[in-house]
PDB file of N, CA and C in Angstrom:
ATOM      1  N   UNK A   1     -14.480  12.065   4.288  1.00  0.00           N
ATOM      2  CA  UNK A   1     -13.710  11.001   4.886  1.00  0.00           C
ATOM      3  C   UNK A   1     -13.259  11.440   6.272  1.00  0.00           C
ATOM      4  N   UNK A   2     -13.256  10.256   7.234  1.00  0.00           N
ATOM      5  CA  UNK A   2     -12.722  10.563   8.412  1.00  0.00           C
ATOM      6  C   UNK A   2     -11.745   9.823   9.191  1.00  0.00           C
ATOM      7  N   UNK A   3     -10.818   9.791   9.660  1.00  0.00           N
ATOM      8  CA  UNK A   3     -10.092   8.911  10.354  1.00  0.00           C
ATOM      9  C   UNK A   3     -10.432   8.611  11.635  1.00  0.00           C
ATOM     10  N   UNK A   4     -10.425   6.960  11.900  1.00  0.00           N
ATOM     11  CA  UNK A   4     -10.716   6.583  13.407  1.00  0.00           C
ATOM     12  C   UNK A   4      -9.799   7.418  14.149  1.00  0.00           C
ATOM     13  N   UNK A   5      -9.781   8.049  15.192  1.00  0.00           N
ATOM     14  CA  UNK A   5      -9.118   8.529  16.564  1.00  0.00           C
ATOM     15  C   UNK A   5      -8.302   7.712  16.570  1.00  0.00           C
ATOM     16  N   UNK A   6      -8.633   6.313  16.958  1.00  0.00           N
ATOM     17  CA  UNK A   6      -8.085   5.272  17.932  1.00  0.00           C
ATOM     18  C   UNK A   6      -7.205   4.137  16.527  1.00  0.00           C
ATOM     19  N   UNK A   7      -7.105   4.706  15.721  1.00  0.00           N
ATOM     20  CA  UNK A   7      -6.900   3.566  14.354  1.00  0.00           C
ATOM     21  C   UNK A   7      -6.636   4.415  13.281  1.00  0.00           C
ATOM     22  N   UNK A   8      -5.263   4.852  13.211  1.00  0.00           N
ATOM     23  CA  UNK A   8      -5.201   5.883  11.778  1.00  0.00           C
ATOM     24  C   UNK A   8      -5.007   4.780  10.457  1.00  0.00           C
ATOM     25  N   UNK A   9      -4.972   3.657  10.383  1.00  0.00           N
ATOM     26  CA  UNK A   9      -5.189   2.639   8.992  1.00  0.00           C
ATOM     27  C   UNK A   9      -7.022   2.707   9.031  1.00  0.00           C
ATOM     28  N   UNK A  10      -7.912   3.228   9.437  1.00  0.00           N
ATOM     29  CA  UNK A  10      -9.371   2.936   9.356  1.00  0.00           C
ATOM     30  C   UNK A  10      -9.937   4.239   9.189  1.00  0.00           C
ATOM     31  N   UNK A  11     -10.920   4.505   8.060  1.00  0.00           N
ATOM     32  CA  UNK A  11     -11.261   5.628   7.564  1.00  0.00           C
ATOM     33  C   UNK A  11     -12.759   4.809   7.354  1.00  0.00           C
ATOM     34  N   UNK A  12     -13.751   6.205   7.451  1.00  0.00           N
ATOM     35  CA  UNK A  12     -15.114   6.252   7.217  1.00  0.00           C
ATOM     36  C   UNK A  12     -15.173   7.115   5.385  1.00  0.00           C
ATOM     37  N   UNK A  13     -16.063   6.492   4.926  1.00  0.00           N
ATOM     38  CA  UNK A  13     -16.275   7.492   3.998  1.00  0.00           C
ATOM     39  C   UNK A  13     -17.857   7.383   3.353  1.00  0.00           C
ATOM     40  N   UNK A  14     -17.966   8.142   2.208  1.00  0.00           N
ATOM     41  CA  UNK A  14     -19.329   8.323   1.507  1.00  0.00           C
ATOM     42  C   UNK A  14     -19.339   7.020   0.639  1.00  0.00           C
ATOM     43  N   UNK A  15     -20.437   6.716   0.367  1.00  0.00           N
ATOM     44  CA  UNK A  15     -20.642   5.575  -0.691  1.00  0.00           C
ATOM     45  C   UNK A  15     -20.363   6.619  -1.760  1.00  0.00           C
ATOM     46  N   UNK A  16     -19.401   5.804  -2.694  1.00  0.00           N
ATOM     47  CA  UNK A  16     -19.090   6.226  -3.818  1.00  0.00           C
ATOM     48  C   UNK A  16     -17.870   7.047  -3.970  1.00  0.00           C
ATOM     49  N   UNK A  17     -17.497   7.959  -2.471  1.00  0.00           N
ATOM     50  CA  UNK A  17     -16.221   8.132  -2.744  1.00  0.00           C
ATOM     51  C   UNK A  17     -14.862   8.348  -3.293  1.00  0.00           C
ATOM     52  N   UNK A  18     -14.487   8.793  -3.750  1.00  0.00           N
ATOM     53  CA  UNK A  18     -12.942   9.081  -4.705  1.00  0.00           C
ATOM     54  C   UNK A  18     -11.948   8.971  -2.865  1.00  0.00           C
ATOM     55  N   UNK A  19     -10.908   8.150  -3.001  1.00  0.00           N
ATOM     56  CA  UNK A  19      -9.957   7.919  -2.022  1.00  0.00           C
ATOM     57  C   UNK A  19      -8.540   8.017  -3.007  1.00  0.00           C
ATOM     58  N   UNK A  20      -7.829   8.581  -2.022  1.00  0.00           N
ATOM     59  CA  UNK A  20      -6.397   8.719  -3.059  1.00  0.00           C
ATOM     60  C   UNK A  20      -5.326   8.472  -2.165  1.00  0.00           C
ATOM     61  N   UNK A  21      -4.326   7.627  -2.326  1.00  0.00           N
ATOM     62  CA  UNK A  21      -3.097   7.255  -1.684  1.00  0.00           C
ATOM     63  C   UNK A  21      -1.997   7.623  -1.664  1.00  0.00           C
ATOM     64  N   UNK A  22      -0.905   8.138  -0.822  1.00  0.00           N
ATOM     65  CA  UNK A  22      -0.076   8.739  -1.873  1.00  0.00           C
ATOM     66  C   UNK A  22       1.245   8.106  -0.793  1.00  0.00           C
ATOM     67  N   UNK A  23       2.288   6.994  -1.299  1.00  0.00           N
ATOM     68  CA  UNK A  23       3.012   6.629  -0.846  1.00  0.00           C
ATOM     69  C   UNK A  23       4.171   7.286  -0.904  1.00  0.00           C
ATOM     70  N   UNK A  24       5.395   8.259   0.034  1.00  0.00           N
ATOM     71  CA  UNK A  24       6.505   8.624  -0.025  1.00  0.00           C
ATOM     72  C   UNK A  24       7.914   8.016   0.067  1.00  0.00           C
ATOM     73  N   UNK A  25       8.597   7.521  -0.881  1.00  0.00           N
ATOM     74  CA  UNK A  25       9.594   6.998  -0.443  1.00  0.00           C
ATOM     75  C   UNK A  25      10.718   7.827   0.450  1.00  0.00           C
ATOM     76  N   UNK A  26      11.453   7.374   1.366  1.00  0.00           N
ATOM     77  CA  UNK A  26      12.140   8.200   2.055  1.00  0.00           C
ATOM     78  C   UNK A  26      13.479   7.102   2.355  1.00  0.00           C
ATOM     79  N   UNK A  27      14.611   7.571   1.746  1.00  0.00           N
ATOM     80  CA  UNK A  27      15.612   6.814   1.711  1.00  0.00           C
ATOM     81  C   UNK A  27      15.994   6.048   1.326  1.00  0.00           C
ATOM     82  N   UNK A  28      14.546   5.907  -0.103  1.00  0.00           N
ATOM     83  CA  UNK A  28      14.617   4.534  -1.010  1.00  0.00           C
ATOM     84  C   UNK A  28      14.198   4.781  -2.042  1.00  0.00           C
ATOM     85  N   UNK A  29      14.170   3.979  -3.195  1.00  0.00           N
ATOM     86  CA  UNK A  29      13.479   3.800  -4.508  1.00  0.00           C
ATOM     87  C   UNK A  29      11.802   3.913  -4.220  1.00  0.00           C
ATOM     88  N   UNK A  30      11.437   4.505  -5.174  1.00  0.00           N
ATOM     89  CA  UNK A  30       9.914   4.347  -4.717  1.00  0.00           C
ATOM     90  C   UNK A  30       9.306   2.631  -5.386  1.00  0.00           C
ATOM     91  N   UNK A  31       9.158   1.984  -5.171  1.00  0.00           N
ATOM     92  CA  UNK A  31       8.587   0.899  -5.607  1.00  0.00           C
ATOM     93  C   UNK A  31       7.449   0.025  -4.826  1.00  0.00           C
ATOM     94  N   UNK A  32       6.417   0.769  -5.193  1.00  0.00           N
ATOM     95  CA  UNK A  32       5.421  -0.175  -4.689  1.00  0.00           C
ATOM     96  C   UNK A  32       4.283  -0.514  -5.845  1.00  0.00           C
ATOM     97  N   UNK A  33       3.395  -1.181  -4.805  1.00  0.00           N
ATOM     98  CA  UNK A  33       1.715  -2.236  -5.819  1.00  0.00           C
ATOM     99  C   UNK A  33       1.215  -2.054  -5.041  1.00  0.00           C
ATOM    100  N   UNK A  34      -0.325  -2.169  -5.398  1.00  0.00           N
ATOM    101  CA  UNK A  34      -1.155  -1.611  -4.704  1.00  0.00           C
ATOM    102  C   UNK A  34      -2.704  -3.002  -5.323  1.00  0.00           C
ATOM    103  N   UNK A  35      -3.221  -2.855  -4.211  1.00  0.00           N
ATOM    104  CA  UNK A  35      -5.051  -3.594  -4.853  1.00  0.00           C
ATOM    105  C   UNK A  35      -5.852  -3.103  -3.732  1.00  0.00           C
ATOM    106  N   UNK A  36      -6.931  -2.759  -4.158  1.00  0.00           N
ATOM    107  CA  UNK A  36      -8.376  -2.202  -3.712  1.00  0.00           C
ATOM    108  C   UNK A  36      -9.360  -3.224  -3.675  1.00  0.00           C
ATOM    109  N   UNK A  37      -9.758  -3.656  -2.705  1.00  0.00           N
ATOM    110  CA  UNK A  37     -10.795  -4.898  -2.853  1.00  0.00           C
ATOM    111  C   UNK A  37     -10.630  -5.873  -3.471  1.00  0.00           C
ATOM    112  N   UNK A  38      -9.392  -6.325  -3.442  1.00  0.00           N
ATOM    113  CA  UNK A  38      -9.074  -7.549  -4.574  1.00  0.00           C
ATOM    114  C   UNK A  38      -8.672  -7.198  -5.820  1.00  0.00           C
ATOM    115  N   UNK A  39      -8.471  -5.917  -6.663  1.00  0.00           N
ATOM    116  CA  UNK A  39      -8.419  -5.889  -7.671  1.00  0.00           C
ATOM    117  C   UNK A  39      -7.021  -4.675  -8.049  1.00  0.00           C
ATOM    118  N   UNK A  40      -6.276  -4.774  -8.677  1.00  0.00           N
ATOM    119  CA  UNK A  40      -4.879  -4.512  -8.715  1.00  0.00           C
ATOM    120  C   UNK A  40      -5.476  -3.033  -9.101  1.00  0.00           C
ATOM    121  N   UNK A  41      -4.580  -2.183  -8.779  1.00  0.00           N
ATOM    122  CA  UNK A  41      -4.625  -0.577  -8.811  1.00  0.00           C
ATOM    123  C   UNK A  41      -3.910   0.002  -9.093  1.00  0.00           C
ATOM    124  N   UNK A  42      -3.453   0.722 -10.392  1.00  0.00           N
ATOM    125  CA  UNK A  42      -2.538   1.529 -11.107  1.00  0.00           C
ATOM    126  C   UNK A  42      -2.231   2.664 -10.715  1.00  0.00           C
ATOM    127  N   UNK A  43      -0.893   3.098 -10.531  1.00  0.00           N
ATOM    128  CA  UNK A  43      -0.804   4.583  -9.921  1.00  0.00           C
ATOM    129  C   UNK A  43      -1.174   5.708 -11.175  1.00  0.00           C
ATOM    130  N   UNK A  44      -1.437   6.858 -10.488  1.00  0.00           N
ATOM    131  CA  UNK A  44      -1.924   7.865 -11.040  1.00  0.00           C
ATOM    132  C   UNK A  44      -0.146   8.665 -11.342  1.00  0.00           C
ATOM    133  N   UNK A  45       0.546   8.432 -10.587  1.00  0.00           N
ATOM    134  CA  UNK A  45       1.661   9.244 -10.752  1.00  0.00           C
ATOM    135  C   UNK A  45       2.914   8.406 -10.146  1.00  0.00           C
ATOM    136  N   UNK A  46       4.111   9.136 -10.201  1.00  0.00           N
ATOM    137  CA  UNK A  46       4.731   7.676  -9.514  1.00  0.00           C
ATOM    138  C   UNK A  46       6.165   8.885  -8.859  1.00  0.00           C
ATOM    139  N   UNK A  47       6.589   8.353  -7.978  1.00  0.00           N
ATOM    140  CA  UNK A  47       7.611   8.861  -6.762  1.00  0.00           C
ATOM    141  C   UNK A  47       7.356  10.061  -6.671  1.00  0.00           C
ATOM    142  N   UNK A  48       6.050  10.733  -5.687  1.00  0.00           N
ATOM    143  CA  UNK A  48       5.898   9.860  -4.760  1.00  0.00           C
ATOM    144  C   UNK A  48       4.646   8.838  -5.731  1.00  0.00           C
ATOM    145  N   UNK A  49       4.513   7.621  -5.423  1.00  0.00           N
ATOM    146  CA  UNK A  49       3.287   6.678  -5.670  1.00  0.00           C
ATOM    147  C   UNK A  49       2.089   7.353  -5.302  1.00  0.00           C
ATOM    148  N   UNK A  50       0.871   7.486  -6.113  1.00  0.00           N
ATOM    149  CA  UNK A  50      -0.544   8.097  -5.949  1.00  0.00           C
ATOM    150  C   UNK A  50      -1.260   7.148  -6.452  1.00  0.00           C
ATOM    151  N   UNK A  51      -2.124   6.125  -5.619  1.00  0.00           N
ATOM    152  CA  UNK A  51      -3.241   5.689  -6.037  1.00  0.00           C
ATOM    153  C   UNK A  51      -4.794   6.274  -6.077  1.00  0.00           C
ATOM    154  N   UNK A  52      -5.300   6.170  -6.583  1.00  0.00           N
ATOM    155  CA  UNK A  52      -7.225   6.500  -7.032  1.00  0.00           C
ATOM    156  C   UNK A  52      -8.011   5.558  -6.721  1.00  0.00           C
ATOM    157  N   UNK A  53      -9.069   5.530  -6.180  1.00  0.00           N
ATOM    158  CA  UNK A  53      -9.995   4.626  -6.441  1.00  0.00           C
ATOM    159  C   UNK A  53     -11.654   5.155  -5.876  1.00  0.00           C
ATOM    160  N   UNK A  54     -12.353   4.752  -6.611  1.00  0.00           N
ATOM    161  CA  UNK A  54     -13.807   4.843  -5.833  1.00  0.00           C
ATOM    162  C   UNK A  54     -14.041   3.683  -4.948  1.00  0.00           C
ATOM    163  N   UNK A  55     -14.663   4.082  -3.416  1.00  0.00           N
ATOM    164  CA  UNK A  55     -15.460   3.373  -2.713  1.00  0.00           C
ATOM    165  C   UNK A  55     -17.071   3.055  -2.963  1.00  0.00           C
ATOM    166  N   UNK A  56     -17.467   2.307  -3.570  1.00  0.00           N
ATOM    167  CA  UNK A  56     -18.869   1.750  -3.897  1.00  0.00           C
ATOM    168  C   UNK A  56     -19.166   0.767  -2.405  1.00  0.00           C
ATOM    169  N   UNK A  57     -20.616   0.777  -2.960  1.00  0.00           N
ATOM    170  CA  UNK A  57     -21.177  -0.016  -1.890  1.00  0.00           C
ATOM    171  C   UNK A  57     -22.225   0.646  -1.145  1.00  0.00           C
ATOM    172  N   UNK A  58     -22.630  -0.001  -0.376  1.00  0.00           N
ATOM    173  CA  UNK A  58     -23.430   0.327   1.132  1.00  0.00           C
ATOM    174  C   UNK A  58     -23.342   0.598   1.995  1.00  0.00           C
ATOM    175  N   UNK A  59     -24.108   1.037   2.925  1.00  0.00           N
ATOM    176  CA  UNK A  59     -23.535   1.516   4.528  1.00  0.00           C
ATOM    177  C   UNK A  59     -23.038   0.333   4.941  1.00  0.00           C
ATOM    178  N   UNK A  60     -22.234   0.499   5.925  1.00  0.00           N
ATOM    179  CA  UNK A  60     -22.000  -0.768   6.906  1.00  0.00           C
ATOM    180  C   UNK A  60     -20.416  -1.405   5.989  1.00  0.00           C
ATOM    181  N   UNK A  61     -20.875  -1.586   4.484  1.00  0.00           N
ATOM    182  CA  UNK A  61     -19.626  -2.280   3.863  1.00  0.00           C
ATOM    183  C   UNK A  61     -18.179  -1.889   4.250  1.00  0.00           C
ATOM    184  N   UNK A  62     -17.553  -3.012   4.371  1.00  0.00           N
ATOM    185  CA  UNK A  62     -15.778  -2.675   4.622  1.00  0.00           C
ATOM    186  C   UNK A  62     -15.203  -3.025   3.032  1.00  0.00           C
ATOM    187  N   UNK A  63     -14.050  -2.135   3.104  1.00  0.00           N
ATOM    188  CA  UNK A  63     -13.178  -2.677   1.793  1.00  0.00           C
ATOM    189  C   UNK A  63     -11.713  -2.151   2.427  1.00  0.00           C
ATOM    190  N   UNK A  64     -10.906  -2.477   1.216  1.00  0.00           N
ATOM    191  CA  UNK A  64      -9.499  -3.058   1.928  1.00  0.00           C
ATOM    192  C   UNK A  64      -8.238  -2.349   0.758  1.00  0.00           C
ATOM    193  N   UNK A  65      -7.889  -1.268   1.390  1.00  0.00           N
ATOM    194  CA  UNK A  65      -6.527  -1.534   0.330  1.00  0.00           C
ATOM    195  C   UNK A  65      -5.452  -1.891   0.849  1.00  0.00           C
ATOM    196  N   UNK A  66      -4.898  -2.420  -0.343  1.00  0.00           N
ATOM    197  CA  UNK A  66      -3.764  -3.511   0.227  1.00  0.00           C
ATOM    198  C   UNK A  66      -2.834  -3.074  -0.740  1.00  0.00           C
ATOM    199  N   UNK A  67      -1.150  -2.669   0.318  1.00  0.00           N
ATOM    200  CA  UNK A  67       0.106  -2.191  -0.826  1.00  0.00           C
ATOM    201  C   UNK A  67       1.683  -2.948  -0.439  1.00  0.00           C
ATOM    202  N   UNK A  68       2.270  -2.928  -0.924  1.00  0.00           N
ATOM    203  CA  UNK A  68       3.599  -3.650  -1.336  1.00  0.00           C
ATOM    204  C   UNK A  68       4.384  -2.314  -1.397  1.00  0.00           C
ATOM    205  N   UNK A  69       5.127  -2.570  -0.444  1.00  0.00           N
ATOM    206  CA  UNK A  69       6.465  -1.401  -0.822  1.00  0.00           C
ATOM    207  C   UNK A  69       7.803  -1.930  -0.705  1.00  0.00           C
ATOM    208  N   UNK A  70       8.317  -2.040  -1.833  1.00  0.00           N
ATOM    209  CA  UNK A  70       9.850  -2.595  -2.053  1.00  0.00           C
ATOM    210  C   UNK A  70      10.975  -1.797  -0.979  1.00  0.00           C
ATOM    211  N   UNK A  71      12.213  -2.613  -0.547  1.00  0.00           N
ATOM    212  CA  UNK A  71      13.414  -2.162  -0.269  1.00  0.00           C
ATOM    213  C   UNK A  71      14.464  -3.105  -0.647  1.00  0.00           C
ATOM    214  N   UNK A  72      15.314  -2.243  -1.045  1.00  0.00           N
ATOM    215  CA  UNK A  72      16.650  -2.820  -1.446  1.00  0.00           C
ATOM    216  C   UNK A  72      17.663  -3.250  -0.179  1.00  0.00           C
ATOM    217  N   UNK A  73      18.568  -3.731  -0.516  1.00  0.00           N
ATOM    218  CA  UNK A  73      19.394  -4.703   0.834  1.00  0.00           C
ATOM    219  C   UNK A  73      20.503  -3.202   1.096  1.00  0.00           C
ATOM    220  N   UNK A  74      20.617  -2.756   0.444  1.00  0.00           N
ATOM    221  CA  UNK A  74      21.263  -1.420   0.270  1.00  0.00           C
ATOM    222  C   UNK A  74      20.570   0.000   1.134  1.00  0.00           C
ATOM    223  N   UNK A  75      19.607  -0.140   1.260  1.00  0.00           N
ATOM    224  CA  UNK A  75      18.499   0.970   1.601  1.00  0.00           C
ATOM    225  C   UNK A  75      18.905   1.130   3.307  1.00  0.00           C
ATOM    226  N   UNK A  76      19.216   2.355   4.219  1.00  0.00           N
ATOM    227  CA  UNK A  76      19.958   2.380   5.390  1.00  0.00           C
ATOM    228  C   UNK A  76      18.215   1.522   6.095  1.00  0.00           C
ATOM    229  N   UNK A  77      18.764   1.380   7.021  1.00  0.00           N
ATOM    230  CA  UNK A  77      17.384   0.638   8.277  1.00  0.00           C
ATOM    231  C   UNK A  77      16.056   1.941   8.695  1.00  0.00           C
ATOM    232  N   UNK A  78      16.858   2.632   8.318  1.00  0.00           N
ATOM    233  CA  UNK A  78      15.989   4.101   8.362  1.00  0.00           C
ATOM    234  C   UNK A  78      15.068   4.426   7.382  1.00  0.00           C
ATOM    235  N   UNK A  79      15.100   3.475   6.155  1.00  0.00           N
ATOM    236  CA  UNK A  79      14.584   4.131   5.089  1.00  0.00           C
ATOM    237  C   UNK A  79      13.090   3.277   5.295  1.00  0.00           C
ATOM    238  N   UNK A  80      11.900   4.037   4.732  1.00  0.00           N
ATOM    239  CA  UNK A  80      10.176   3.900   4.894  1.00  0.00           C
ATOM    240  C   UNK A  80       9.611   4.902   4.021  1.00  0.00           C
ATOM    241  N   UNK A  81       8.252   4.425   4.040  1.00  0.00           N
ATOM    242  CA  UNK A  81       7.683   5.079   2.988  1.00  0.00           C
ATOM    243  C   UNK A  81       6.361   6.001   3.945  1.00  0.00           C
ATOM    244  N   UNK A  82       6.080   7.024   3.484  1.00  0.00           N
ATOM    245  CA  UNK A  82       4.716   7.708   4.537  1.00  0.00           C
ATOM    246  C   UNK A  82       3.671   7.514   3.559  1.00  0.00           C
ATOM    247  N   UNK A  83       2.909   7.585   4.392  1.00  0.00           N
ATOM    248  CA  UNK A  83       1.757   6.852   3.816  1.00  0.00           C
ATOM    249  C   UNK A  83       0.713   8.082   4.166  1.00  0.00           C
ATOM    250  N   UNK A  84      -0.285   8.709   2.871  1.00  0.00           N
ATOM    251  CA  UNK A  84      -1.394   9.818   3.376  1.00  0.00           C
ATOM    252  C   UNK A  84      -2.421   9.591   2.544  1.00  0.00           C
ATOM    253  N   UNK A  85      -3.275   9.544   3.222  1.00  0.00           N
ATOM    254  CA  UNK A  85      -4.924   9.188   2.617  1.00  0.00           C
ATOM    255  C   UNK A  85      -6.002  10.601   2.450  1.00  0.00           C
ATOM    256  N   UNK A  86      -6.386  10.738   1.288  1.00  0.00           N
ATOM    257  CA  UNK A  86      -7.221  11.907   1.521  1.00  0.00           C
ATOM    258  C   UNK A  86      -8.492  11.680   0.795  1.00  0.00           C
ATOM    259  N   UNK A  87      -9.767  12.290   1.016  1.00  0.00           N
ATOM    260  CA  UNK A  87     -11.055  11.919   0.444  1.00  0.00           C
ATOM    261  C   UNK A  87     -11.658  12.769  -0.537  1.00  0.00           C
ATOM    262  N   UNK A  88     -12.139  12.544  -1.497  1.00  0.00           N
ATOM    263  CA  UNK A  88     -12.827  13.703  -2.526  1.00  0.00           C
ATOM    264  C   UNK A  88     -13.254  14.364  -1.900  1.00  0.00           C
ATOM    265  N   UNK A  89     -14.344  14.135  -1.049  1.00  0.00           N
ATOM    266  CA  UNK A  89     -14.956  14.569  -0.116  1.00  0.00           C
ATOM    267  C   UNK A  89     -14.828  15.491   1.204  1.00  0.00           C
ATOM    268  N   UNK A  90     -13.262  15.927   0.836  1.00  0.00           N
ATOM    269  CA  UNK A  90     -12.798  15.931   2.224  1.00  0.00           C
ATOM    270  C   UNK A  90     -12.208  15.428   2.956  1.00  0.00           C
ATOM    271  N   UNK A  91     -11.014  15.788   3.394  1.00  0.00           N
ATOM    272  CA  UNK A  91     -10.173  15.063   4.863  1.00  0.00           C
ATOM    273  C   UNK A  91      -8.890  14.781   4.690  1.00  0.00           C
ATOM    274  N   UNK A  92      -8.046  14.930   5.073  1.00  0.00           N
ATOM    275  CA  UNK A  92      -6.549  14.463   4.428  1.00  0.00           C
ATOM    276  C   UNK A  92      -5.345  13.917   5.951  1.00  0.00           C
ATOM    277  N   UNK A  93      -5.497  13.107   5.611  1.00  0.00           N
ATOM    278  CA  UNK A  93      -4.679  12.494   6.923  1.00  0.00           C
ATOM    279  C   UNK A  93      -3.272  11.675   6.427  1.00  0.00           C
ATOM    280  N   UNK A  94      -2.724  11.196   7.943  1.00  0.00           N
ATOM    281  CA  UNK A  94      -1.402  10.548   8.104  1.00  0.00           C
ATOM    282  C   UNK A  94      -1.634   8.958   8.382  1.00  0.00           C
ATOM    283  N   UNK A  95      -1.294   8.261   7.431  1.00  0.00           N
ATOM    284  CA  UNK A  95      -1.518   6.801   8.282  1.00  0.00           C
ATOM    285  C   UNK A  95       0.153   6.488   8.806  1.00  0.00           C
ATOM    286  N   UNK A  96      -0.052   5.191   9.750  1.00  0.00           N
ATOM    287  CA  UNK A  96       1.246   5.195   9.653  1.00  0.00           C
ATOM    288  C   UNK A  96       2.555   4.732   9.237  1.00  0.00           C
ATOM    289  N   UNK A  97       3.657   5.207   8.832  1.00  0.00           N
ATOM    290  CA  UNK A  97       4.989   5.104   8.030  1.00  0.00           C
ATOM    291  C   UNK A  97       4.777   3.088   7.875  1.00  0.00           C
ATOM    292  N   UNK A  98       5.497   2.954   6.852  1.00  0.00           N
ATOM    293  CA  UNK A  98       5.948   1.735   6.707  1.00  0.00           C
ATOM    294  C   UNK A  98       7.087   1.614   6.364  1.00  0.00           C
ATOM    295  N   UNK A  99       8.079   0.805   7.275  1.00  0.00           N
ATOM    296  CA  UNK A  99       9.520   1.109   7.846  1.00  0.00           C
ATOM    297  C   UNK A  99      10.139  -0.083   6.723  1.00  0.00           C
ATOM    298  N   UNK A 100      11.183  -0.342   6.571  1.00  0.00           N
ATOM    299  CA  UNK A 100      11.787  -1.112   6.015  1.00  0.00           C
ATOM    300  C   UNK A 100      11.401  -2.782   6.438  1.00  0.00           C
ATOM    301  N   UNK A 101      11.527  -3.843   5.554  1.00  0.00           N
ATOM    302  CA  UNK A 101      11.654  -5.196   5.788  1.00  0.00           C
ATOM    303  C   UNK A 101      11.944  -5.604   4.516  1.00  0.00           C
ATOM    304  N   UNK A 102      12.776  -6.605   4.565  1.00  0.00           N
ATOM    305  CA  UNK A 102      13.553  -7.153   3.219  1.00  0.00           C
ATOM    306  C   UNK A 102      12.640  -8.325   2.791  1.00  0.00           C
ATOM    307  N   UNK A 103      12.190  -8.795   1.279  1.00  0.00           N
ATOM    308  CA  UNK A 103      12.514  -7.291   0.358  1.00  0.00           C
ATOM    309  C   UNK A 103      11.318  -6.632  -0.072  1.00  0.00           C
ATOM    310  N   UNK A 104       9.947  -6.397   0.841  1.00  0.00           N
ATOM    311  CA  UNK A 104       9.133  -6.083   0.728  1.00  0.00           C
ATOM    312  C   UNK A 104       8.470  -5.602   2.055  1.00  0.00           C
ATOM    313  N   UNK A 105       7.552  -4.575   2.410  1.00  0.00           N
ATOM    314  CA  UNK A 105       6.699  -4.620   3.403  1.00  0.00           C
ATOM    315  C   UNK A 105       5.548  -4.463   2.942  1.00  0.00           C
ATOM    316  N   UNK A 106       4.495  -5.197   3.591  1.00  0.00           N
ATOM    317  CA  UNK A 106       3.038  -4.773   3.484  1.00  0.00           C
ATOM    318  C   UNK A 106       2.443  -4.573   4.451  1.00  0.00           C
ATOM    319  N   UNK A 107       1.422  -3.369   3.816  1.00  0.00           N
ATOM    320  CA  UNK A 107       0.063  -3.046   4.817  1.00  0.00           C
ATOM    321  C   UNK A 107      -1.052  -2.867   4.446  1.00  0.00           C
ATOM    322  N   UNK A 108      -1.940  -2.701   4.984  1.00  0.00           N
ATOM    323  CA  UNK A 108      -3.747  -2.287   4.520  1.00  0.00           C
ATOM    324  C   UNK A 108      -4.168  -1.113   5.178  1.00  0.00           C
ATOM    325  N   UNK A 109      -5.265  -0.788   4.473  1.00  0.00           N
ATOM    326  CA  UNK A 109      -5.915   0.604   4.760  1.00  0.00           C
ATOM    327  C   UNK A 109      -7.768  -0.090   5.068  1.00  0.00           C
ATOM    328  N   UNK A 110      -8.201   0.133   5.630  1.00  0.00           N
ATOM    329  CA  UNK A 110      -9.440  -0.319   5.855  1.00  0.00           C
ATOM    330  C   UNK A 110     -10.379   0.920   6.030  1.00  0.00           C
ATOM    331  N   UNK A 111     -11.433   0.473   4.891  1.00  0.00           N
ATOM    332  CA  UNK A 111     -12.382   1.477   4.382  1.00  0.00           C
ATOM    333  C   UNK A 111     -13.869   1.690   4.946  1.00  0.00           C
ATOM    334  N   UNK A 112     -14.874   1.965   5.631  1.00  0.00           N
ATOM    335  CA  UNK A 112     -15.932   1.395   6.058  1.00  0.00           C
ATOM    336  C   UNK A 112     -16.645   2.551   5.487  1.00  0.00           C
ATOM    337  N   UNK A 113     -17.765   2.001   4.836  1.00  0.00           N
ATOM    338  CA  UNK A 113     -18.727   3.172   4.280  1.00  0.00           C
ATOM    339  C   UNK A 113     -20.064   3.316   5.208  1.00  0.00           C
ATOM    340  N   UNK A 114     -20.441   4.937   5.372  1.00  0.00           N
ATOM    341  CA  UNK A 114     -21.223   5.523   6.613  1.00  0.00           C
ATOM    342  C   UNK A 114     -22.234   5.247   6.104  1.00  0.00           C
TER     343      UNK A 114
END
């Protein structure tokens, strides 16, 4: 796996792939959801949150993870979750933080297979 330079939410990887997520809460409850290509994704462990998944497919294909991270009205303006992506294959990176918004924030990770 590799991270764009110019785009740390955009990663290259192998067809077939093992990708793993690992959300940190920081100043908050850990509470998030997660889906991989449309299809809901169970954590492997929980605070910090660790998602799994294989990348299938073809060269050229994009896929998409998509996560939900809760905050409470209570939680200081400071509080976010870090967000780190790493590949079976290799590679372990920083995407970036997702900061507070009431009572949820979302983001995506975008996958493109080499």
């Amino acid at each position: 796996m590799t991270q764009d330079p110019n785009d740390n939410s955009s990663f290259t990887v192998a067809a077939g792939e093992q990708a793993t997520v690992t959300l940190q809460a920081v100043q908050c409850n850990c509470n998030t959801s997660a889906a991989f290509d449309g299809s809901a994704v169970g954590t492997q462990s929980s605070d910090p949150d660790v998602y799994v998944f294989s990348i299938a497919g073809v060269s050229g294909n994009g896929k998409v993870f998509a996560a939900s991270c809760e905050f409470l009205a209570g939680d200081p303006v400071t509080a976010h979750y870090s967000v780190q992506v790493s590949g079976g294959a290799g590679g372990a990176f920083e995407s970036s933080s997702v900061f507070m918004q009431l009572p949820k924030a979302e983001f995506q990770l975008f996958f493109t297979i080499a």
